[in-house]
PDB file of N, CA and C in Angstrom:
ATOM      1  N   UNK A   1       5.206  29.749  38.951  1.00  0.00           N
ATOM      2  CA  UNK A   1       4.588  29.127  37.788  1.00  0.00           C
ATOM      3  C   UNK A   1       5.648  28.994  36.687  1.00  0.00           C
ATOM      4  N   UNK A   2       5.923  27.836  36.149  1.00  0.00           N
ATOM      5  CA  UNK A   2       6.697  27.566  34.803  1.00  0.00           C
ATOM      6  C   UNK A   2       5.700  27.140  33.608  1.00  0.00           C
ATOM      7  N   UNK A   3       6.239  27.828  32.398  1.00  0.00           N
ATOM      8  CA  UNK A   3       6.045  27.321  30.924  1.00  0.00           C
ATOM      9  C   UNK A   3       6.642  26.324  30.239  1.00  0.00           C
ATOM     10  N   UNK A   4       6.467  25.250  29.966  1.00  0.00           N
ATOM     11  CA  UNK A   4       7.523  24.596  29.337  1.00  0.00           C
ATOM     12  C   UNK A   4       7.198  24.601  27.945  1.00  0.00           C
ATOM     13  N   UNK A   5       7.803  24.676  26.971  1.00  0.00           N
ATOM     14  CA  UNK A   5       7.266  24.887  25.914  1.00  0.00           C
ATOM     15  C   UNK A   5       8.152  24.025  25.034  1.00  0.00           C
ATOM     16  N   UNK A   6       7.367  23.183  24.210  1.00  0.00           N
ATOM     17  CA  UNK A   6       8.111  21.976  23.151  1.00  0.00           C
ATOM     18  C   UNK A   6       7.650  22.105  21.992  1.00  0.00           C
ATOM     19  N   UNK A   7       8.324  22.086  21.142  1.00  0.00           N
ATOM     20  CA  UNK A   7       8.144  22.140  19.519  1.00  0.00           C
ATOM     21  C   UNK A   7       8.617  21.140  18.883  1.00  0.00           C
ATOM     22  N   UNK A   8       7.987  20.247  18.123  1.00  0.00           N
ATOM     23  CA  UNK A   8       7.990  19.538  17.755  1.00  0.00           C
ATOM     24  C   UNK A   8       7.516  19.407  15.995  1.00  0.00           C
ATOM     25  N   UNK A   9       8.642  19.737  15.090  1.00  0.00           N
ATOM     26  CA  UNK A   9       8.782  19.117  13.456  1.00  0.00           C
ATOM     27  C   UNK A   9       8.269  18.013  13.124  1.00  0.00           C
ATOM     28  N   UNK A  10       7.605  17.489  12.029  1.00  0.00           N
ATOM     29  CA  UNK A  10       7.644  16.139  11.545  1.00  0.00           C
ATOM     30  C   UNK A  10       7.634  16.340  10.385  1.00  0.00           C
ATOM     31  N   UNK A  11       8.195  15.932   9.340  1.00  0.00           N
ATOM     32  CA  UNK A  11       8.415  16.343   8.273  1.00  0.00           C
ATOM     33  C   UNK A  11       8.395  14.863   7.241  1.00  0.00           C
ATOM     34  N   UNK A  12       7.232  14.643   6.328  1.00  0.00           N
ATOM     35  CA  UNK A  12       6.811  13.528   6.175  1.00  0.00           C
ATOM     36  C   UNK A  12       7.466  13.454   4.234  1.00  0.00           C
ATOM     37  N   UNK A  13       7.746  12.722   3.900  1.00  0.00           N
ATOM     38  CA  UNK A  13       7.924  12.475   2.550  1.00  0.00           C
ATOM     39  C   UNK A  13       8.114  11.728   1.836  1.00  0.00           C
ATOM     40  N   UNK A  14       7.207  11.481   0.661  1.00  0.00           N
ATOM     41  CA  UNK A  14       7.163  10.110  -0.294  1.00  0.00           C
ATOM     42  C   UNK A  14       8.660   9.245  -0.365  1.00  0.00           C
ATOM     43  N   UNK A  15       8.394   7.864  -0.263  1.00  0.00           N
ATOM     44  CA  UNK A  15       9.472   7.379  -0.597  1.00  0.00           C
ATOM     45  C   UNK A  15       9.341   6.683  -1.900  1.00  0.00           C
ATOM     46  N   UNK A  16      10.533   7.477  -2.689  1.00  0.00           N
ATOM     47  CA  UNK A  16      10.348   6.874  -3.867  1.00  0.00           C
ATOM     48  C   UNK A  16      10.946   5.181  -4.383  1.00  0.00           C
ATOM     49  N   UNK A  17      10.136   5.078  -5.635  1.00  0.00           N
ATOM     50  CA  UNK A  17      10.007   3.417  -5.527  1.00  0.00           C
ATOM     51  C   UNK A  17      11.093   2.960  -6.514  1.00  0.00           C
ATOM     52  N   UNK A  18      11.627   1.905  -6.583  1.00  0.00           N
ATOM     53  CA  UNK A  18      12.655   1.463  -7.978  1.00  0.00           C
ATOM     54  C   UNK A  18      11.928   1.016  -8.719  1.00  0.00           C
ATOM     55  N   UNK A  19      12.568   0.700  -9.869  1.00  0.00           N
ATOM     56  CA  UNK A  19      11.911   0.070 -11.044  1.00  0.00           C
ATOM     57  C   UNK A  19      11.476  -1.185 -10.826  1.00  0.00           C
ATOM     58  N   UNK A  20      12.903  -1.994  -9.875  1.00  0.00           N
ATOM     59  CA  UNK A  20      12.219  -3.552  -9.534  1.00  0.00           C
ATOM     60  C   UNK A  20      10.846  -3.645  -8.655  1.00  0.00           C
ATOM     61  N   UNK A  21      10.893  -2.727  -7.486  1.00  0.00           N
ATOM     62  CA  UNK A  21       9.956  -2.340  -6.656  1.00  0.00           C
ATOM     63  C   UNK A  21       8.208  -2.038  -7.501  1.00  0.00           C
ATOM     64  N   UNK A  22       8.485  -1.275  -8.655  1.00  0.00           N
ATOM     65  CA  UNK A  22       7.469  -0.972  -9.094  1.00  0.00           C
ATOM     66  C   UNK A  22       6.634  -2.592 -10.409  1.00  0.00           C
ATOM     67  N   UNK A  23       7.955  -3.125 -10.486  1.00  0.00           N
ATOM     68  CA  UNK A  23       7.585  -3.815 -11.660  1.00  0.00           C
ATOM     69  C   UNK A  23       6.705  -5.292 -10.714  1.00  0.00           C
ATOM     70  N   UNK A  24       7.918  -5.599  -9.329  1.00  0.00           N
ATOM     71  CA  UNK A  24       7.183  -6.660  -8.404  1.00  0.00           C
ATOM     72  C   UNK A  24       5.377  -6.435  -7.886  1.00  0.00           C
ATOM     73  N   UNK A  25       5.246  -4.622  -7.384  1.00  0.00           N
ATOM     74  CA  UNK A  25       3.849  -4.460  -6.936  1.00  0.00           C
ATOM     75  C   UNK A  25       3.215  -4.230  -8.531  1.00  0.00           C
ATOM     76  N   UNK A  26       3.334  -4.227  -9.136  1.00  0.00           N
ATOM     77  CA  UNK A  26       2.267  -4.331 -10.287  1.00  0.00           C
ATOM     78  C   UNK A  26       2.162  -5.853 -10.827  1.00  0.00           C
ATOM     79  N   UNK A  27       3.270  -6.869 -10.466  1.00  0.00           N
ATOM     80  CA  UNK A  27       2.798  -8.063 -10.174  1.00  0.00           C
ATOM     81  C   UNK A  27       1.854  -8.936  -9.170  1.00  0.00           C
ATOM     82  N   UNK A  28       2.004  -8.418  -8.361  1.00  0.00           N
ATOM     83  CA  UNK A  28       1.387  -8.790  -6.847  1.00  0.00           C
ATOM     84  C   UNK A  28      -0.359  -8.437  -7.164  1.00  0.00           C
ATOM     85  N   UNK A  29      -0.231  -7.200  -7.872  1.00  0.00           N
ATOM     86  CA  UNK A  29      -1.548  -6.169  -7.793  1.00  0.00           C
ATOM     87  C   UNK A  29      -2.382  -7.371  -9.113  1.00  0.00           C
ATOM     88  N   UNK A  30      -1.557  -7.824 -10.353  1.00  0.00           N
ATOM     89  CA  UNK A  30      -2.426  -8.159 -11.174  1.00  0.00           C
ATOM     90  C   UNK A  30      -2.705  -9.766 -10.963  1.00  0.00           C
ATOM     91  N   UNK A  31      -1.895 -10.553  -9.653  1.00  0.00           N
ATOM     92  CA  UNK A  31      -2.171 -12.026  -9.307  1.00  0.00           C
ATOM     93  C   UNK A  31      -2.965 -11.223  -8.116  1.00  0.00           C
ATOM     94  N   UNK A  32      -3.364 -10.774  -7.146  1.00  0.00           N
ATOM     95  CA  UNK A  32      -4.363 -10.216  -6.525  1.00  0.00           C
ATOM     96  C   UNK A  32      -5.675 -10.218  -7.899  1.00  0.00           C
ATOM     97  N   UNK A  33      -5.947  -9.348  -8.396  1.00  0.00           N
ATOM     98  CA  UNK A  33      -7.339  -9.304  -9.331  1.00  0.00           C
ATOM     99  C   UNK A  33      -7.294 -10.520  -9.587  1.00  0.00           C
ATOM    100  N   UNK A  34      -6.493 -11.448 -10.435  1.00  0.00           N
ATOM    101  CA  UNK A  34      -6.896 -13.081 -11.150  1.00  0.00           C
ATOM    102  C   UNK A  34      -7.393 -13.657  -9.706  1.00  0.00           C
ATOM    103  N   UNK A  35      -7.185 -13.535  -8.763  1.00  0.00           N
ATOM    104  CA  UNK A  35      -7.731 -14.452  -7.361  1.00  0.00           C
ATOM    105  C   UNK A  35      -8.778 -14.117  -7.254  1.00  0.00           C
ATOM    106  N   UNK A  36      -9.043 -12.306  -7.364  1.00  0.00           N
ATOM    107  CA  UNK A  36     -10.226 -12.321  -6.851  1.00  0.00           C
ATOM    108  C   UNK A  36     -11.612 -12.366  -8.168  1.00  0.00           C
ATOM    109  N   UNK A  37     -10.699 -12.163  -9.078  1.00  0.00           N
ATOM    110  CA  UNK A  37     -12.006 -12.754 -10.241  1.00  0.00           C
ATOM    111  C   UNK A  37     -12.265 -14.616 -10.031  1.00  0.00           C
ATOM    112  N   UNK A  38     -11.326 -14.868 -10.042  1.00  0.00           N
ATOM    113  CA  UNK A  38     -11.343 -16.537  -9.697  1.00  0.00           C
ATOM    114  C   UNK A  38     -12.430 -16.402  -8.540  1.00  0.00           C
ATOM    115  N   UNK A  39     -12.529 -16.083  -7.379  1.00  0.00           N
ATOM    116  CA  UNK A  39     -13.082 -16.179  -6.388  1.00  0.00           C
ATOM    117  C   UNK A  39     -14.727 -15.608  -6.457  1.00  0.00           C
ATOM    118  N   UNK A  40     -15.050 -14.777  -7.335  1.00  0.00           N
ATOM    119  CA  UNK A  40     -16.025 -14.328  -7.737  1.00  0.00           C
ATOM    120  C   UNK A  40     -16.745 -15.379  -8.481  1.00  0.00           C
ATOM    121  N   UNK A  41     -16.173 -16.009  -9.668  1.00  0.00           N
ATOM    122  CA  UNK A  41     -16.374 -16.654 -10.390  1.00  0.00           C
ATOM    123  C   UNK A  41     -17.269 -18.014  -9.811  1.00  0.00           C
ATOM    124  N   UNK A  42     -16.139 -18.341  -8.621  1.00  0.00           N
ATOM    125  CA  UNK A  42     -16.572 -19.637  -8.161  1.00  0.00           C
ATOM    126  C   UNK A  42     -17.955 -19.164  -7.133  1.00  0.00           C
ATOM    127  N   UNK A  43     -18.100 -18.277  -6.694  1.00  0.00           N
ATOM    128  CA  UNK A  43     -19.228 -18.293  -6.168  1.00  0.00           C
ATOM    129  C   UNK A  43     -20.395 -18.393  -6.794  1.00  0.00           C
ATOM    130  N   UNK A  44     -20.268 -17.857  -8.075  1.00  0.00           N
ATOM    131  CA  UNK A  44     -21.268 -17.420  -8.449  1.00  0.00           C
ATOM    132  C   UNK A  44     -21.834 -18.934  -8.836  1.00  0.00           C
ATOM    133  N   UNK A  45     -21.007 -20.101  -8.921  1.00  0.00           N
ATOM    134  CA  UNK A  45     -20.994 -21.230  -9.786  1.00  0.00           C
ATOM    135  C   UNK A  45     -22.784 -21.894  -8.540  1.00  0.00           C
ATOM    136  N   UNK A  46     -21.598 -21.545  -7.225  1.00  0.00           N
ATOM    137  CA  UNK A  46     -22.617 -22.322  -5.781  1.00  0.00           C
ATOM    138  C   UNK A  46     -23.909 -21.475  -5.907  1.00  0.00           C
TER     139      UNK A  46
END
């Protein structure tokens, strides 16, 4: 009879963001909401 025995680490950690990085997704994030208020909007019209 054999044991094989495996150990296995994963060691997970935030990756931090740049300034351009942060300044582009807080663009993305606030033309995301204007679409989806736009899109709200127009339904409500039908």
């Amino acid at each position: 009879m054999t044991l094989n025995i495996f150990f296995l680490t994963i060691t997970i950690t935030k990756r931090k963001v740049s300034a351009d990085e942060a300044i582009q997704q807080e663009m993305v994030n606030k033309l995301y909401e204007q679409n989806k208020d736009r899109q709200i909007s127009m339904y409500r019209i039908m």
